[in-house]
Protein backbone atom coordinates (compact mmCIF):
# COMPACT_ATOMS: atom_id res chain seq x y z
CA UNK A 1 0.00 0.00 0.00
CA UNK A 2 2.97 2.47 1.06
CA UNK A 3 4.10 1.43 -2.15
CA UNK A 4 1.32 2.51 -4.13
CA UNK A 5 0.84 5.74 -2.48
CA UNK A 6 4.32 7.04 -3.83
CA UNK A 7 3.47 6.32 -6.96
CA UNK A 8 -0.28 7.94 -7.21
CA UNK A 9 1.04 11.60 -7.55
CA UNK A 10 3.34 10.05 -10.76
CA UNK A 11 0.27 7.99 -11.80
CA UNK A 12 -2.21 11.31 -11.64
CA UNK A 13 0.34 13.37 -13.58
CA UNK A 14 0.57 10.92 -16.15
CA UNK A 15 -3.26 10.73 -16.19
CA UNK A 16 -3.44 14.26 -16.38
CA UNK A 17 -1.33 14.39 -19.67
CA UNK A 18 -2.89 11.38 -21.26
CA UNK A 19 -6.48 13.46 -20.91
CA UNK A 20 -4.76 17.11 -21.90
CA UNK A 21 -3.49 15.09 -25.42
CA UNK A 22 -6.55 13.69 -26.21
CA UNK A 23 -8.56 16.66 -25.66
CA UNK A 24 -6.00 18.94 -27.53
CA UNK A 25 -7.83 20.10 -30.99
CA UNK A 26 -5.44 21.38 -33.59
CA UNK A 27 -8.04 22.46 -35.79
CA UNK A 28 -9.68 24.90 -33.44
CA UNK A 29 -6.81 25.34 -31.05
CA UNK A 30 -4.33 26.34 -33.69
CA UNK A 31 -6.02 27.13 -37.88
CA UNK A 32 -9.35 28.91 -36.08
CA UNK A 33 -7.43 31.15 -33.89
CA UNK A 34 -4.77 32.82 -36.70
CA UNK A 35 -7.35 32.61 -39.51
CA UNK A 36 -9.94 34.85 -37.08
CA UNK A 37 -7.94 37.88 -37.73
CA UNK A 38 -8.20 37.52 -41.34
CA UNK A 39 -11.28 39.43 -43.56
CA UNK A 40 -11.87 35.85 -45.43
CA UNK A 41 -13.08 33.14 -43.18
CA UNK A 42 -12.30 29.38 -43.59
CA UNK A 43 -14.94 27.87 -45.46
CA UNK A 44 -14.29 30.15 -48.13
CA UNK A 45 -10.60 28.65 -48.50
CA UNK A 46 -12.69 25.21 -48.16
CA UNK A 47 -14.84 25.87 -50.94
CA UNK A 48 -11.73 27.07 -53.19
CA UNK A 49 -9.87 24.02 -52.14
CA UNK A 50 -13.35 22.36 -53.34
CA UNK A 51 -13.97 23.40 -56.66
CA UNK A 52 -10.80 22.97 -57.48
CA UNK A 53 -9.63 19.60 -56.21
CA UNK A 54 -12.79 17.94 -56.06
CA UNK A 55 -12.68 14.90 -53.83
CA UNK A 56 -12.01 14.18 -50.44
CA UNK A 57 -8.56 12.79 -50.93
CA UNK A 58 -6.94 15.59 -53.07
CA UNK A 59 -8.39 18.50 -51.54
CA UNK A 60 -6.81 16.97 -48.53
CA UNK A 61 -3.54 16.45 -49.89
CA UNK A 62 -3.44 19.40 -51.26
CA UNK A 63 -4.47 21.45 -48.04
CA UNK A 64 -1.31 19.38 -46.23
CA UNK A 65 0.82 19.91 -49.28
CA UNK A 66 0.44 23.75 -48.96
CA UNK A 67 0.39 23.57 -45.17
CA UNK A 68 3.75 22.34 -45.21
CA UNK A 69 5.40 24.43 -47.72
CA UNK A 70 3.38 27.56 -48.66
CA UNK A 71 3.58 29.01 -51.49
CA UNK A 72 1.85 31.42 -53.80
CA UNK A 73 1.96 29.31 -56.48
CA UNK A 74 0.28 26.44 -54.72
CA UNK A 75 -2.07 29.59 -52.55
CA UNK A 76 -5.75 29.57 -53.41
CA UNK A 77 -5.95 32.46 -51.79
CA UNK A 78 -6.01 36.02 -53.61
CA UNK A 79 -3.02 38.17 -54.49
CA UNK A 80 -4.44 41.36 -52.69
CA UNK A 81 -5.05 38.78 -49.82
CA UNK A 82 -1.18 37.50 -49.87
CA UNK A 83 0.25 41.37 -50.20
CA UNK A 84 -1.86 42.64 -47.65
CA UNK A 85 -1.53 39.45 -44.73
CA UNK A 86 1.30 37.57 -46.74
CA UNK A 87 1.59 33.86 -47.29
CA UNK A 88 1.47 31.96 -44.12
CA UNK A 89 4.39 30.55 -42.79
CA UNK A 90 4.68 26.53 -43.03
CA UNK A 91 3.24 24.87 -40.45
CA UNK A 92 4.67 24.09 -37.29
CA UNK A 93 1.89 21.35 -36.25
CA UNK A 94 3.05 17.58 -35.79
CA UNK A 95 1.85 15.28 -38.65
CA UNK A 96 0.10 13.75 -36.87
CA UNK A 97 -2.12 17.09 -35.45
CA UNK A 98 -1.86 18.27 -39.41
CA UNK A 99 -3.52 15.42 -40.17
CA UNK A 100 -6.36 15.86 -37.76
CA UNK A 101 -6.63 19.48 -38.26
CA UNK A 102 -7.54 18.38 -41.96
CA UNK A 103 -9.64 15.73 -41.31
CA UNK A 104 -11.55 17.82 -38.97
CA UNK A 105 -11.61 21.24 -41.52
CA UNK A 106 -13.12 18.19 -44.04
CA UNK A 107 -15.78 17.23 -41.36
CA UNK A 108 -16.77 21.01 -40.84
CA UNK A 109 -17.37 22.02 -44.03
CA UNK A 110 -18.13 19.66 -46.52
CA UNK A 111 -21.10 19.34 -48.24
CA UNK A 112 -21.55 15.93 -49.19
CA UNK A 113 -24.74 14.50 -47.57
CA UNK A 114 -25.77 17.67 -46.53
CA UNK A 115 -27.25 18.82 -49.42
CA UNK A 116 -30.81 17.43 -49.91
């Protein structure tokens, strides 16, 4: 028992960690917040990602591509947009929180089986 009882504060912190990760959202926590302060708001970068890469899978990879390495050439965004904000810097987010900051920009704004 003694045993166990010098462990618990190690086991809590651990807990406490293990429930901080999972409830970290890189969508929200980290795209939302620096894309508030610009005039154009996400879903319009969605649908321009949209009608021009179609499907699920390539507007994704594209989205990641660009995330990575910006650049205007690869930017759906407008030139007047770029010169006045510039072109983001690459992304500093983990692949693995890229990843789910896509997957969850998909599940916000796409329109398949929501139109009727």
């Amino acid at each position: 028992m003694e045993r166990l009882m010098k462990r618990l504060p190690l086991l809590m912190l651990l807990a406490a960690v293990i429930l901080t990760a999972a409830q970290r959202d890189p969508y929200r926590n980290d795209c939302v917040r620096c894309h508030r302060k610009l005039p154009v708001t996400l879903d319009k970068f969605f649908f321009n990602y949209l009608l021009k890469y179609s499907s699920e899978r390539e507007v994704k990879a594209a989205l990641y591509s660009f995330l990575r390495h910006p650049t205007k050439k690869k930017a759906l965004a407008s030139e007047e947009l770029i010169r006045q904000y510039g072109l983001m810097p690459p992304s500093r987010l983990s692949d693995t929180d890229l990843r789910r900051a896509i997957d969850t920009y998909w599940e916000t704004y796409k329109v398949f089986g929501k139109i009727k």
